[in-house]
Every structure is written in structure tokens, then in C-alpha cells.
N, C-alpha and C. Protein backbone atom coordinates (compact mmCIF):
# COMPACT_ATOMS: atom_id res chain seq x y z
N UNK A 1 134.32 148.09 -12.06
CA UNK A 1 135.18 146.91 -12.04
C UNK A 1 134.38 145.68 -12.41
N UNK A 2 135.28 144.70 -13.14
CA UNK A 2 134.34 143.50 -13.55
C UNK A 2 133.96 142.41 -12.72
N UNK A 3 132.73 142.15 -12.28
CA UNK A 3 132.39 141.20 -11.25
C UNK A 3 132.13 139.70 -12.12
N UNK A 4 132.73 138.69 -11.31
CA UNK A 4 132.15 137.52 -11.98
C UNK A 4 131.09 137.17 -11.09
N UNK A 5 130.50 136.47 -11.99
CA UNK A 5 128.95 135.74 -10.97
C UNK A 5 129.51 134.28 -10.10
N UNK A 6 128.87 134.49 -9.20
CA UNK A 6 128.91 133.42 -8.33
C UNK A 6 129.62 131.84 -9.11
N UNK A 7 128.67 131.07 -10.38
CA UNK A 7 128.66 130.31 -11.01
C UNK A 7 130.05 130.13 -12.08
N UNK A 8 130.47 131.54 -12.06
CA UNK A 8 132.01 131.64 -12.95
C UNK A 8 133.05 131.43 -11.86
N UNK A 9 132.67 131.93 -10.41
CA UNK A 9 133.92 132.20 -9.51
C UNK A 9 134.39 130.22 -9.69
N UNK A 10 132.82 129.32 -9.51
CA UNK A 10 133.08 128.26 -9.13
C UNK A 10 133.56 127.40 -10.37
N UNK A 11 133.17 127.60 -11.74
CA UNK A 11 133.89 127.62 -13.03
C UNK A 11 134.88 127.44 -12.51
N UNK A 12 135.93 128.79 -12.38
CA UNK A 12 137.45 128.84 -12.73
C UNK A 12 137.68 128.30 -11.56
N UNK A 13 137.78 127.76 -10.36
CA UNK A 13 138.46 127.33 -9.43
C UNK A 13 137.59 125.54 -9.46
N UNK A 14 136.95 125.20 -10.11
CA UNK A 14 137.16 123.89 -10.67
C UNK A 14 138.26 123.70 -11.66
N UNK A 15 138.40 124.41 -12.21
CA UNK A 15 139.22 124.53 -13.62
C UNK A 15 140.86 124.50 -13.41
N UNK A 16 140.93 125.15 -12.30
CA UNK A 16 142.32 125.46 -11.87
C UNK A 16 142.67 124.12 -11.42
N UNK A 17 141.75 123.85 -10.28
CA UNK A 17 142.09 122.76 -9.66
C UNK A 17 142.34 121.47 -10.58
N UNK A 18 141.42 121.15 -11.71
CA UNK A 18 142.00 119.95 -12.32
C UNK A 18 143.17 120.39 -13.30
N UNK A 19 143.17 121.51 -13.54
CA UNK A 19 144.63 121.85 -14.18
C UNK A 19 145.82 121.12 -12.78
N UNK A 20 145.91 121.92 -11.80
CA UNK A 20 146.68 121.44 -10.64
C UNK A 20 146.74 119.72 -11.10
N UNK A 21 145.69 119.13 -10.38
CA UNK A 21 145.58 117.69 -10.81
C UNK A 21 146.16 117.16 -11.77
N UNK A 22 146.04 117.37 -13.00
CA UNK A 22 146.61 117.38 -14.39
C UNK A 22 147.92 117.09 -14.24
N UNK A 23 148.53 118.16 -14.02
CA UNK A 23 150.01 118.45 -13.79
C UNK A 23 150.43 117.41 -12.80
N UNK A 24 150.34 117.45 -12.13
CA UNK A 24 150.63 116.90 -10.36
C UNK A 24 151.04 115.31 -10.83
N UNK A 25 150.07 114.83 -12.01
CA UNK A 25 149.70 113.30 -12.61
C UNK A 25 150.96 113.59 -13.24
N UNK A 26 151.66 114.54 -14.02
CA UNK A 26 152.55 114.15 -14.80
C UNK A 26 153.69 113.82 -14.05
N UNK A 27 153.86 114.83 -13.52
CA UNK A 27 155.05 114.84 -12.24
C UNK A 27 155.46 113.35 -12.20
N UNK A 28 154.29 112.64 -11.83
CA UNK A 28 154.46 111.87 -10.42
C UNK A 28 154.76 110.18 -11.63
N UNK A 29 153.95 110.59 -12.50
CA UNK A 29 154.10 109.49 -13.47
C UNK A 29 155.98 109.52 -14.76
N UNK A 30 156.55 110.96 -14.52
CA UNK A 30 157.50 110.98 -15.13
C UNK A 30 158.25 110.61 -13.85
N UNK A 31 158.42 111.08 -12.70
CA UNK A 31 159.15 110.38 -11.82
C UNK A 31 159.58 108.95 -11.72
N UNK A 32 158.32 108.35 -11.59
CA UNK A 32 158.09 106.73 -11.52
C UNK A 32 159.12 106.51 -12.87
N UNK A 33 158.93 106.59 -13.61
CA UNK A 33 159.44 106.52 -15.17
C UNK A 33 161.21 106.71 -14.63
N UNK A 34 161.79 107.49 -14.57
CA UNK A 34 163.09 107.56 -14.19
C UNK A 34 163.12 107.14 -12.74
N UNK A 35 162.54 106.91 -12.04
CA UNK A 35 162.75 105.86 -10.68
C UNK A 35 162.79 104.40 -11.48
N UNK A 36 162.32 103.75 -11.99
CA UNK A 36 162.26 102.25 -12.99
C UNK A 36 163.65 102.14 -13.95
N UNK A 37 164.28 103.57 -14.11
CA UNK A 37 164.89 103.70 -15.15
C UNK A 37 166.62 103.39 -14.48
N UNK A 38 166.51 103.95 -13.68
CA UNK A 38 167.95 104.26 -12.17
C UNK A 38 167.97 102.68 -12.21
N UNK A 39 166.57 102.26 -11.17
CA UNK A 39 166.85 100.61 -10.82
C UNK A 39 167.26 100.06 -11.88
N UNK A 40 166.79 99.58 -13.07
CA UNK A 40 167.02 98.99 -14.12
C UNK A 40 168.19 99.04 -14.15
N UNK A 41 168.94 100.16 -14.52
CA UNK A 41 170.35 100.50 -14.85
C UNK A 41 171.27 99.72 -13.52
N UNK A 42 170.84 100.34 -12.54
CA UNK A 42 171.56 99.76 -11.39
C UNK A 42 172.08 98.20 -11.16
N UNK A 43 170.11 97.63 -11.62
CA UNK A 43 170.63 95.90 -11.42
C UNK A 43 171.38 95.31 -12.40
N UNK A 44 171.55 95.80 -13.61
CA UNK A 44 172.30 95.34 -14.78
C UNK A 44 173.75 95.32 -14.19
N UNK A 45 173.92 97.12 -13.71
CA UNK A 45 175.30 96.97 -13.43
C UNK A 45 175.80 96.38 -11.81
N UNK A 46 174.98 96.06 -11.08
CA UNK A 46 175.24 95.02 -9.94
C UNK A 46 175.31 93.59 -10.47
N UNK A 47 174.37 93.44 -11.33
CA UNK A 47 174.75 91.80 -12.14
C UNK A 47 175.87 91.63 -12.73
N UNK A 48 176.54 92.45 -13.67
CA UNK A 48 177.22 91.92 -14.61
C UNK A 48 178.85 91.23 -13.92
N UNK A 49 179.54 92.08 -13.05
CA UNK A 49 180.49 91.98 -12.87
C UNK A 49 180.25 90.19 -11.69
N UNK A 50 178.60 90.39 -11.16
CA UNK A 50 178.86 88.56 -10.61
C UNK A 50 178.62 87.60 -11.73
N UNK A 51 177.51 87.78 -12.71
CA UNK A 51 177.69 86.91 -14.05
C UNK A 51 179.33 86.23 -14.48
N UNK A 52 179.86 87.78 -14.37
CA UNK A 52 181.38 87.02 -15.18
C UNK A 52 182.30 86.88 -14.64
N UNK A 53 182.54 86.88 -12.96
CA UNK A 53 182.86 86.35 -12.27
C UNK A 53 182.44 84.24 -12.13
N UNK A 54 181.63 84.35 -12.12
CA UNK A 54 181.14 82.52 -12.06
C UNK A 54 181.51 82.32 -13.52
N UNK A 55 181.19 83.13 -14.49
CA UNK A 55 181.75 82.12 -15.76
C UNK A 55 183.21 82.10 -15.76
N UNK A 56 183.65 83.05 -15.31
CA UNK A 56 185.54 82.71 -14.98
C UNK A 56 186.02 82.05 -14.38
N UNK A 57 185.01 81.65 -12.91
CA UNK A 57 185.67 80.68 -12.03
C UNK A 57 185.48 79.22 -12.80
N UNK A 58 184.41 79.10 -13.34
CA UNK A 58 184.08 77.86 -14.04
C UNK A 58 185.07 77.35 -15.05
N UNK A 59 185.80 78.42 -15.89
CA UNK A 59 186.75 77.67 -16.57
C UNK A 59 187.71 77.26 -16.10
N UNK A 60 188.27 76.18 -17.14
CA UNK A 60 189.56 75.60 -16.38
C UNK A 60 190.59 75.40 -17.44
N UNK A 61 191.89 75.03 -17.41
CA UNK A 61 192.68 74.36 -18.27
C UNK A 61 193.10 73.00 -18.13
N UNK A 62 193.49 72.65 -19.27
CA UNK A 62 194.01 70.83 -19.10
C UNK A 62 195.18 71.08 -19.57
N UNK A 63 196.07 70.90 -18.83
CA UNK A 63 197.83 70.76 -18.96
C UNK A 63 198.41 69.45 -19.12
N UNK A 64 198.89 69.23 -19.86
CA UNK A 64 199.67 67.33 -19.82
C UNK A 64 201.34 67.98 -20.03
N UNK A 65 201.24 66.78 -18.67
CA UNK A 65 202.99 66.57 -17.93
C UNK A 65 203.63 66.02 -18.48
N UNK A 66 204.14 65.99 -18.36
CA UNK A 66 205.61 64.56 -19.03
C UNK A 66 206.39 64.39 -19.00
N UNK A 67 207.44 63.53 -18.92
CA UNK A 67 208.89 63.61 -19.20
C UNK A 67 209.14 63.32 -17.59
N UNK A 68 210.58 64.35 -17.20
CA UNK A 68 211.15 63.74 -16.10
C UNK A 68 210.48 64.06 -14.88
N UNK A 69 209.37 63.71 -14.41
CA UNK A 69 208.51 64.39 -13.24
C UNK A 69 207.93 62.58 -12.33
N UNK A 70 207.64 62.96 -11.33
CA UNK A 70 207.41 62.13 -10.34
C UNK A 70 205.29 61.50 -10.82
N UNK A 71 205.17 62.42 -11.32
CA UNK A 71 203.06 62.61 -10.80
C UNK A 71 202.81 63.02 -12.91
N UNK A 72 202.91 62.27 -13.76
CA UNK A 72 203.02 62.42 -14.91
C UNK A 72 201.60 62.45 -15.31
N UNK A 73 200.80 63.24 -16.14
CA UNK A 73 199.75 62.81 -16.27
C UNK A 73 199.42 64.48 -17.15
N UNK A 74 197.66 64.38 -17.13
CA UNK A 74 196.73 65.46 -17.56
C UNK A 74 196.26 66.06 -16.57
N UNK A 75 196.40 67.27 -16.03
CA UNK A 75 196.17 68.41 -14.82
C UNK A 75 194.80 69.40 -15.56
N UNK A 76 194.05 69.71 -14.31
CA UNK A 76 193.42 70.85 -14.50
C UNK A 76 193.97 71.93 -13.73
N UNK A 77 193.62 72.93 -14.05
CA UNK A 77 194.33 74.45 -12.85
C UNK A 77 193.24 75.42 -14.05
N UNK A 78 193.05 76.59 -12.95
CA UNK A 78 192.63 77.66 -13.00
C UNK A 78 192.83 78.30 -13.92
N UNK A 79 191.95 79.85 -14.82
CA UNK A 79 192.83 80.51 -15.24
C UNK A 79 193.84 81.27 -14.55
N UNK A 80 194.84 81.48 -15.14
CA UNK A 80 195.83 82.61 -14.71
C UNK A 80 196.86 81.71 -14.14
N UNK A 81 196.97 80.38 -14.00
CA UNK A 81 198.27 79.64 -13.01
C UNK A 81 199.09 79.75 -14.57
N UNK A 82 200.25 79.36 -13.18
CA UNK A 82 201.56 79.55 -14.20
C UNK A 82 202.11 78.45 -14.39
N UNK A 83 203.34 78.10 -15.05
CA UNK A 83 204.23 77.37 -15.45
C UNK A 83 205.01 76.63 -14.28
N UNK A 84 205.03 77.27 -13.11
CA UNK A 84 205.58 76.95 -11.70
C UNK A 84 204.80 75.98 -11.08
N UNK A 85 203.31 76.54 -10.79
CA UNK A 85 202.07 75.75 -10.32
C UNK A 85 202.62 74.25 -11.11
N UNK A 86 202.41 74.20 -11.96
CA UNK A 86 202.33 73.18 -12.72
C UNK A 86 203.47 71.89 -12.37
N UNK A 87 204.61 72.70 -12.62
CA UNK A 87 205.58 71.54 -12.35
C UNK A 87 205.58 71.41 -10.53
N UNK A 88 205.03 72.56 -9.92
CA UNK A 88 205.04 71.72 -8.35
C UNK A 88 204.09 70.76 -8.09
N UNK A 89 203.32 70.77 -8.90
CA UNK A 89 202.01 69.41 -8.83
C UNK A 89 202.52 68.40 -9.07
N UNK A 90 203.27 68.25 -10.32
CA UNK A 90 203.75 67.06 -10.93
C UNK A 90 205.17 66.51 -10.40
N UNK A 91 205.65 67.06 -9.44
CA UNK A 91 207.13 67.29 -8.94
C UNK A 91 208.37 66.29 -9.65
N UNK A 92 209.17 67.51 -10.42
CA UNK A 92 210.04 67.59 -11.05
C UNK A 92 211.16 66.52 -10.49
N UNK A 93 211.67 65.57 -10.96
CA UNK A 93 212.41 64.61 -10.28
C UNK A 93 213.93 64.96 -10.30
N UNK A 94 215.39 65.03 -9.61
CA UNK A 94 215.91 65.94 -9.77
C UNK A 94 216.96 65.19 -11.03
N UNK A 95 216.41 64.57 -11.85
CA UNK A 95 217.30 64.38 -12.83
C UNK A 95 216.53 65.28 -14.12
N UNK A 96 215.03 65.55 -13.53
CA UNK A 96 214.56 67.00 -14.49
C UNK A 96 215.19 68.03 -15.05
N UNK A 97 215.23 68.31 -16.24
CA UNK A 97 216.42 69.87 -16.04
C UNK A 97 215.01 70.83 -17.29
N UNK A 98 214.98 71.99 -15.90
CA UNK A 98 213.50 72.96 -16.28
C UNK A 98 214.22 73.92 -16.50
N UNK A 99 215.51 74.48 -17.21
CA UNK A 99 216.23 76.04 -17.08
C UNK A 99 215.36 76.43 -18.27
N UNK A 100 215.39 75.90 -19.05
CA UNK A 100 214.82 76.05 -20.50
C UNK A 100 213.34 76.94 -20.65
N UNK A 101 212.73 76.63 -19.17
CA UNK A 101 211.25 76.82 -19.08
C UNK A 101 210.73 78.07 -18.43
N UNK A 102 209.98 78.77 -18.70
CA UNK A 102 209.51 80.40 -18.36
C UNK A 102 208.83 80.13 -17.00
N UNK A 103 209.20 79.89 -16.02
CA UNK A 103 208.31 79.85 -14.78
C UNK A 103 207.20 80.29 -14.60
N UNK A 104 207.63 82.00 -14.64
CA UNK A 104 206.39 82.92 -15.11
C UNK A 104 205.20 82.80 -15.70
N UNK A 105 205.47 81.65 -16.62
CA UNK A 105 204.54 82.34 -17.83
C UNK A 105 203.37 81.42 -17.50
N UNK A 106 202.22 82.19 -18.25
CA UNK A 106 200.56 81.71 -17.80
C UNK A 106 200.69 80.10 -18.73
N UNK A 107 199.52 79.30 -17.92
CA UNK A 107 199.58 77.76 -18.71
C UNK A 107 198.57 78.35 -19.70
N UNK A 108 198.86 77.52 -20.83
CA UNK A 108 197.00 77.20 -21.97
C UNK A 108 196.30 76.10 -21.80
N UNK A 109 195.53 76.32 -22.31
CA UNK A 109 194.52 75.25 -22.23
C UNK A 109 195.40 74.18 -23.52
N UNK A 110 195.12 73.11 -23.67
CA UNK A 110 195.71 71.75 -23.96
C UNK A 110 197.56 71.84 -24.34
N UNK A 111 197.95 72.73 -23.43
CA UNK A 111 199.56 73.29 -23.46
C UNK A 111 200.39 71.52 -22.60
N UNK A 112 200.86 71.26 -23.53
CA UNK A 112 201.65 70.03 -23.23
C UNK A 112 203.10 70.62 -22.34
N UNK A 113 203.71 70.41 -20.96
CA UNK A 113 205.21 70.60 -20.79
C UNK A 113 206.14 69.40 -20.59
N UNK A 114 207.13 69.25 -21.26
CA UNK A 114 207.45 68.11 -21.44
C UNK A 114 209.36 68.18 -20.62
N UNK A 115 209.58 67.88 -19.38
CA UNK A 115 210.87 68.31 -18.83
C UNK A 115 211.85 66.84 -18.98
N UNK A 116 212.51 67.45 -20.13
CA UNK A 116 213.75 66.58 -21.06
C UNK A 116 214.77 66.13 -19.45
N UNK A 117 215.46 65.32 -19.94
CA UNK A 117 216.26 64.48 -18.75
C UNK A 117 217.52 64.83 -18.96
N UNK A 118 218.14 65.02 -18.26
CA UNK A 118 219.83 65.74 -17.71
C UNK A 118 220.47 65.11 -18.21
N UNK A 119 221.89 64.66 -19.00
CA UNK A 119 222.55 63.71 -19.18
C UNK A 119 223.93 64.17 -18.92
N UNK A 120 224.40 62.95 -18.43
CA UNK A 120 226.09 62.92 -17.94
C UNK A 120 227.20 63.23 -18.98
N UNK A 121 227.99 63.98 -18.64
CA UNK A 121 228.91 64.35 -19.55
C UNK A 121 230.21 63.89 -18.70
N UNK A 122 231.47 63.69 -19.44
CA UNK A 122 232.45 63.57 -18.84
C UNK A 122 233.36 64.96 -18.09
N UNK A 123 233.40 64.60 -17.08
CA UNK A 123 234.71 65.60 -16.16
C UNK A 123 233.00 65.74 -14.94
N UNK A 124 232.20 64.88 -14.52
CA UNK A 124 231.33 64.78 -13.80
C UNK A 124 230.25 66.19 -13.93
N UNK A 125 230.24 66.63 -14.69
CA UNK A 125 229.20 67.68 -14.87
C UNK A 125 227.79 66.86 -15.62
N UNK A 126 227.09 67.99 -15.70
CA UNK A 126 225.66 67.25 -16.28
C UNK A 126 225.38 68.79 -17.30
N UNK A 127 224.85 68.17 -18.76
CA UNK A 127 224.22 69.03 -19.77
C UNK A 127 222.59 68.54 -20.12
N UNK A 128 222.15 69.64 -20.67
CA UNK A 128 220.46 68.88 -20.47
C UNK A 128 220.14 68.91 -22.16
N UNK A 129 219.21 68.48 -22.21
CA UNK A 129 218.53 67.78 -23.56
C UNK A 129 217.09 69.08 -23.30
N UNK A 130 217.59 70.17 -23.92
CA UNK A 130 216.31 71.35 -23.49
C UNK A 130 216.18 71.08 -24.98
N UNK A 131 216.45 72.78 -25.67
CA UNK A 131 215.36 72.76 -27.12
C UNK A 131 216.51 72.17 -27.81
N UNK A 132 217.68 71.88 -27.65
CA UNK A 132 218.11 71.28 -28.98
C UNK A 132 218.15 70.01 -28.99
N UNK A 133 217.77 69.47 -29.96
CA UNK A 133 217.08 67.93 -30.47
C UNK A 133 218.31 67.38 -30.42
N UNK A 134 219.16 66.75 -29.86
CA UNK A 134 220.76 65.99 -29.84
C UNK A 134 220.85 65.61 -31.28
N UNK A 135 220.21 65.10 -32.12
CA UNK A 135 220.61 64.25 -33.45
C UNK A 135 220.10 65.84 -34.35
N UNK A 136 218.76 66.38 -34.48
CA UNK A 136 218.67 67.21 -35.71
C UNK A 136 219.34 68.60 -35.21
N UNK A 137 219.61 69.01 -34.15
CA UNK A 137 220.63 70.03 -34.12
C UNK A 137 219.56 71.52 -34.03
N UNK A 138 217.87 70.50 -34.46
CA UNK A 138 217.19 71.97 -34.24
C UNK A 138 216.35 72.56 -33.08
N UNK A 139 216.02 73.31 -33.12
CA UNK A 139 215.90 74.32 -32.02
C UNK A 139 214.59 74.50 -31.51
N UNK A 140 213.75 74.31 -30.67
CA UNK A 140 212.22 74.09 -30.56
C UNK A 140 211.69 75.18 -30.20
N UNK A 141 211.37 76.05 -30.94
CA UNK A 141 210.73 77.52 -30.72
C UNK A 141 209.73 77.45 -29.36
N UNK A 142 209.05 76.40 -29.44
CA UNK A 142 208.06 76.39 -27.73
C UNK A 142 209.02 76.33 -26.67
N UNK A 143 209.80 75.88 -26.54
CA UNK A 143 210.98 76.10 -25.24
C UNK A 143 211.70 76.47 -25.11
N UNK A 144 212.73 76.99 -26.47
CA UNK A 144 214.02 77.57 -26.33
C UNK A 144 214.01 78.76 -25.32
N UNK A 145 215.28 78.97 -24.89
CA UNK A 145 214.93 80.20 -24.34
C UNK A 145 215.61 81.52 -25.69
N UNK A 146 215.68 82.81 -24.48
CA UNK A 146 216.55 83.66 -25.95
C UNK A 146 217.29 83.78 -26.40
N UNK A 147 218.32 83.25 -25.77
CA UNK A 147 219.89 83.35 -25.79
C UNK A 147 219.72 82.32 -27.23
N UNK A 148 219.29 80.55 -27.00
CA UNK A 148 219.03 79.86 -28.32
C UNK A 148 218.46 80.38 -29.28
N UNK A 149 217.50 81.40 -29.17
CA UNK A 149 216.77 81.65 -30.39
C UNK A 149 217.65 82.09 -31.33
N UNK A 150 218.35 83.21 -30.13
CA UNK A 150 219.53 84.04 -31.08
C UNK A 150 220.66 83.63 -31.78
N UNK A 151 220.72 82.12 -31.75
CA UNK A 151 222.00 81.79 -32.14
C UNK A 151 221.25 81.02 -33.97
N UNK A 152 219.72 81.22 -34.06
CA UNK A 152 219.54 81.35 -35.91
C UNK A 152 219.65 82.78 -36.10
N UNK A 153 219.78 82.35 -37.08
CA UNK A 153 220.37 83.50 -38.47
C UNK A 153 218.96 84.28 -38.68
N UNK A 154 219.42 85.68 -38.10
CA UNK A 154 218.51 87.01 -38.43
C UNK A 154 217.32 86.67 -37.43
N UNK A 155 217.69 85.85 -36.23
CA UNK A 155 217.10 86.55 -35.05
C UNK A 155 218.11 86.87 -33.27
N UNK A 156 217.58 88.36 -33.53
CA UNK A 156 218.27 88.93 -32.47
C UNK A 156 217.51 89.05 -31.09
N UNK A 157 217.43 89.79 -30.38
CA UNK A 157 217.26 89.88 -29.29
C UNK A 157 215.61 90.46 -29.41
N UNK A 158 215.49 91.20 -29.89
CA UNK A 158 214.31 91.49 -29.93
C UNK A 158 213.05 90.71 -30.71
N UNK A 159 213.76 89.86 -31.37
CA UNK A 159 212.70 89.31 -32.12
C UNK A 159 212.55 87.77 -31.36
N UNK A 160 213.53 87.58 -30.62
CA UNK A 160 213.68 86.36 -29.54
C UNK A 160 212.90 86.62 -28.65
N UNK A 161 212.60 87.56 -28.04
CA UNK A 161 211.98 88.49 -27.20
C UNK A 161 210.33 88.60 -27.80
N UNK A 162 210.05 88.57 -28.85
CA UNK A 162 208.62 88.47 -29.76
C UNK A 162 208.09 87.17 -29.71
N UNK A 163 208.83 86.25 -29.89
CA UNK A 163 208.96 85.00 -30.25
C UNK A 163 208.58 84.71 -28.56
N UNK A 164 209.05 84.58 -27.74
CA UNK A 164 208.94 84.40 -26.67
C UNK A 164 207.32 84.61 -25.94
N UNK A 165 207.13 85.88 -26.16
CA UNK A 165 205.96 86.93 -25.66
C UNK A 165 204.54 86.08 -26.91
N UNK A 166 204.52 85.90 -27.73
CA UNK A 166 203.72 84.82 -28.62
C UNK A 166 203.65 83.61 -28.00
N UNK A 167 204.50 82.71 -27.90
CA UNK A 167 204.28 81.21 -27.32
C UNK A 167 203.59 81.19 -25.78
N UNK A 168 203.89 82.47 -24.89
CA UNK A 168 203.30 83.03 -23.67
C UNK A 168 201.79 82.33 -23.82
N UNK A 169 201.35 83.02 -24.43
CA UNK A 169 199.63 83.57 -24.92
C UNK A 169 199.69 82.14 -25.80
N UNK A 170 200.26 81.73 -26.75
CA UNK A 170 199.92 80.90 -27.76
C UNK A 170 200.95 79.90 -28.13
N UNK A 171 200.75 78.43 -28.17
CA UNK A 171 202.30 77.83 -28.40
C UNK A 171 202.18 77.35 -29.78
N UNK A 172 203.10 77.22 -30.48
CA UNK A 172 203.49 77.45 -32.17
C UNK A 172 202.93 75.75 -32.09
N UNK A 173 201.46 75.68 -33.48
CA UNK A 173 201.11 74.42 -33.63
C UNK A 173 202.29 74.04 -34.73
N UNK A 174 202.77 74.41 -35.65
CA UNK A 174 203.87 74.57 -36.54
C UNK A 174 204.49 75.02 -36.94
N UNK A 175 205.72 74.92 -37.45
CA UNK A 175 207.15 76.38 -37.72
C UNK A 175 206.54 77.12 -37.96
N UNK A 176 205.72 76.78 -39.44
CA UNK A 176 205.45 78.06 -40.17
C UNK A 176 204.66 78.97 -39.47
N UNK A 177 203.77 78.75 -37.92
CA UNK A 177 203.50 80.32 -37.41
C UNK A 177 204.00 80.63 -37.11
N UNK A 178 205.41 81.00 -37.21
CA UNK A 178 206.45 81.79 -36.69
C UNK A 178 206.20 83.29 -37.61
N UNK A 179 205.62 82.73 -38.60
CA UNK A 179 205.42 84.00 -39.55
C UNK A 179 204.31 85.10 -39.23
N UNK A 180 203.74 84.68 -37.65
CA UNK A 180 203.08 85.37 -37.28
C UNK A 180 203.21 86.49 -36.20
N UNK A 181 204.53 85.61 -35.86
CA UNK A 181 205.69 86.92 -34.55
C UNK A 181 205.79 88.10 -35.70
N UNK A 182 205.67 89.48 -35.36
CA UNK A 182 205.31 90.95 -35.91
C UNK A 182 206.96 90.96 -36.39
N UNK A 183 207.18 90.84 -37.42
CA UNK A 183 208.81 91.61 -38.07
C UNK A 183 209.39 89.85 -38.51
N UNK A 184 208.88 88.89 -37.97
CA UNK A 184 209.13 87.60 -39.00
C UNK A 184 208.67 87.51 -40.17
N UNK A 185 208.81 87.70 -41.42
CA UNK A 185 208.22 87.43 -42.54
C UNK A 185 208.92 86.23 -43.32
N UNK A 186 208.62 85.95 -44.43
CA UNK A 186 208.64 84.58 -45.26
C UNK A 186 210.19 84.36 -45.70
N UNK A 187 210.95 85.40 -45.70
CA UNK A 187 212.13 85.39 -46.29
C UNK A 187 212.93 85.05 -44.82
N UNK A 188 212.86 85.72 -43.92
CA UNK A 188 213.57 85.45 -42.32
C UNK A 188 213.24 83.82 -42.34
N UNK A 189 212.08 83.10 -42.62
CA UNK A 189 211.36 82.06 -42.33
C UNK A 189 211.69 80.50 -43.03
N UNK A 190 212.42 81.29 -44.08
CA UNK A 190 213.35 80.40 -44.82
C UNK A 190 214.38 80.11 -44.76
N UNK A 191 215.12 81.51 -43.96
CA UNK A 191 216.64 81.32 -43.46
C UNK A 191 216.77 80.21 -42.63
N UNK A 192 215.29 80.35 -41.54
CA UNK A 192 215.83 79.27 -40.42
C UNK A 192 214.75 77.93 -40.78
N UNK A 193 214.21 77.66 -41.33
CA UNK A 193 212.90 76.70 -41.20
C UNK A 193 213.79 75.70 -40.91
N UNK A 194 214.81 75.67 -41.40
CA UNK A 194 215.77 73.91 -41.47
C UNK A 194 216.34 74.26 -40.16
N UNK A 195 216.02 74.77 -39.10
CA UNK A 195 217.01 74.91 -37.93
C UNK A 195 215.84 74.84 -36.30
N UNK A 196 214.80 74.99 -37.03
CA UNK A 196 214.00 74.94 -36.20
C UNK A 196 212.48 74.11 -35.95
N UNK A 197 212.33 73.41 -35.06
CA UNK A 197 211.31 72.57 -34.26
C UNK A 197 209.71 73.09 -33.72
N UNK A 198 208.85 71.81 -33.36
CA UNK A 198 207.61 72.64 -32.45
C UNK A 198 207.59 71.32 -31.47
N UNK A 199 208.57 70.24 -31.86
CA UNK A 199 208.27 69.55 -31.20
C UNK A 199 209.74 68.83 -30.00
């Protein structure tokens, strides 16, 4: 049988041992490596959602009041307030007439609301001065509601309903973005341009 000498036994069991060592270093250094890697990941995703939290609270909108309200002026409010918020700040005076107006709907940023004044009709009732302009007869796409929309030529319910869901999010700087409600195109846009307002 093959004997090693004394001097080989101690050879290979140095040998082993820094092999052991060797190894043991990788281990411990690939560990560390994905321990750095977890945290990293972790604090990004513990940061992000407070990052954009404070930049959300920080914004604001500027709303200007007008018309028949008690507190007339330029408002700030939050994102996400509505159309309601708004006129309870400025409180609506009751010769205000707001039917015209989406309660619901979210404010914009430099979104003007302007609540037209009630006027007396004979047999003691009252009619309001909403989207139709008393002298041009036209129709103010930012306030109408749908029932008005529907009464131009080649818009129905659904496209009153488009029209609506657009000024929500975005209020018409001029007729012609109407051509941007999905199924309005240039020829619909001509039927009504003479019938309709932004202001």
C-alpha cells in the first residue's frame, strides 16, 4: 500500500485547508454582494412612494371665481378637489344659478368658473343665463350641459357625453379643439362652429 511521508501528509492538509479558506472567502464575499443588493433595492422602493407623495402634496391649483358668488376672487385647492369645493368657498349667492355646472368634476389648474345670474321672467318664475349667450344664441361648450349640446346639429348623446368627459380633464381654449373630442372631425365642426362658444 502507498505510504505518504510525513512532509506530504502535512503538504496536502495545508492545501486542503487553504482550498477550504479559498472557498469560505467566496461564500461570504458573494453573500455581502446580494445582502448590499436586497438593501439597495429595498431603500429605493421604501423611498419612492414618500418622494411622490410630498411632490403631490406640494402642488396646487389656482381657480378664479366670478360672477354671482359672495367671496369672488383667485383660490388655491389641492389636487383632486372638485367643482363643489370650489363654489362652497366662494359661496354662491342665491341669485347664482349653478344647474349648468358638473359638481363632480375635478378643478384645473388656471380653470376660470364663472356662475351667470338668474333673471326674472314673467308669470314670477326665474330662467338663468347658463351656456346660452342671450344675444348670440350660442352655446358654450365649457358649461353647457348635454341635453344643450344635443340640441347642435350632429351631436347626440354620446358625443355630448365626449365633449363633456374632455372639458373634465381639459377646458376648450377655442372652438376649434372641439376637433379633438374622438368622432368630432372638421366637417361635424363646421356644421356647428357658428352655434358655438368658449366663452
Amino acid at each position: 500500500m502507498f505510504k505518504l511521508t510525513r512532509s506530504e501528509q502535512i503538504a496536502i492538509a495545508v492545501l486542503v485547508f487553504l482550498l477550504i479558506i479559498v472557498n469560505l472567502g467566496i461564500y461570504v464575499i458573494d453573500q455581502r454582494r446580494q445582502g448590499r443588493a436586497v438593501e439597495l433595492e429595498s431603500n429605493m422602493r421604501a423611498a419612492e412612494p414618500a418622494q411622490y407623495n410630498d411632490l403631490d402634496s406640494k402642488r396646487q391649483l389656482l381657480v378664479h371665481i366670478s360672477g354671482e358668488v359672495e367671496l369672488p376672487g383667485i383660490y388655491r385647492f389641492g389636487v383632486g378637489s372638485r367643482v363643489y369645493q370650489a363654489l362652497n368657498r366662494a359661496k354662491v349667492k342665491p341669485s347664482g344659478y349653478v344647474e349648468h355646472l358638473n359638481m363632480a368634476a375635478y378643478l384645473i389648474d388656471g380653470q376660470k368658473i364663472d356662475v351667470p345670474k338668474k333673471r326674472s321672467i314673467s308669470g314670477g318664475g326665474t330662467t338663468s343665463v347658463s351656456s346660452l349667450a342671450t344675444d348670440s344664441k350660442k352655446i358654450n361648450i365649457n358649461t353647457a350641459t348635454a341635453a344643450e349640446l344635443e340640441t347642435l346639429n350632429g351631436i347626440g348623446q354620446e358625443y355630448a357625453r365626449r365633449i363633456i368627459e374632455y372639458r373634465n380633464n381639459k377646458h376648450f381654449a377655442t372652438i376649434e379643439e372641439i376637433v379633438r373630442v374622438k368622432g368630432i372631425g372638421l366637417k361635424l365642426f363646421q356644421k356647428i362652429k357658428d352655434k358655438i362658444c368658449v366663452e
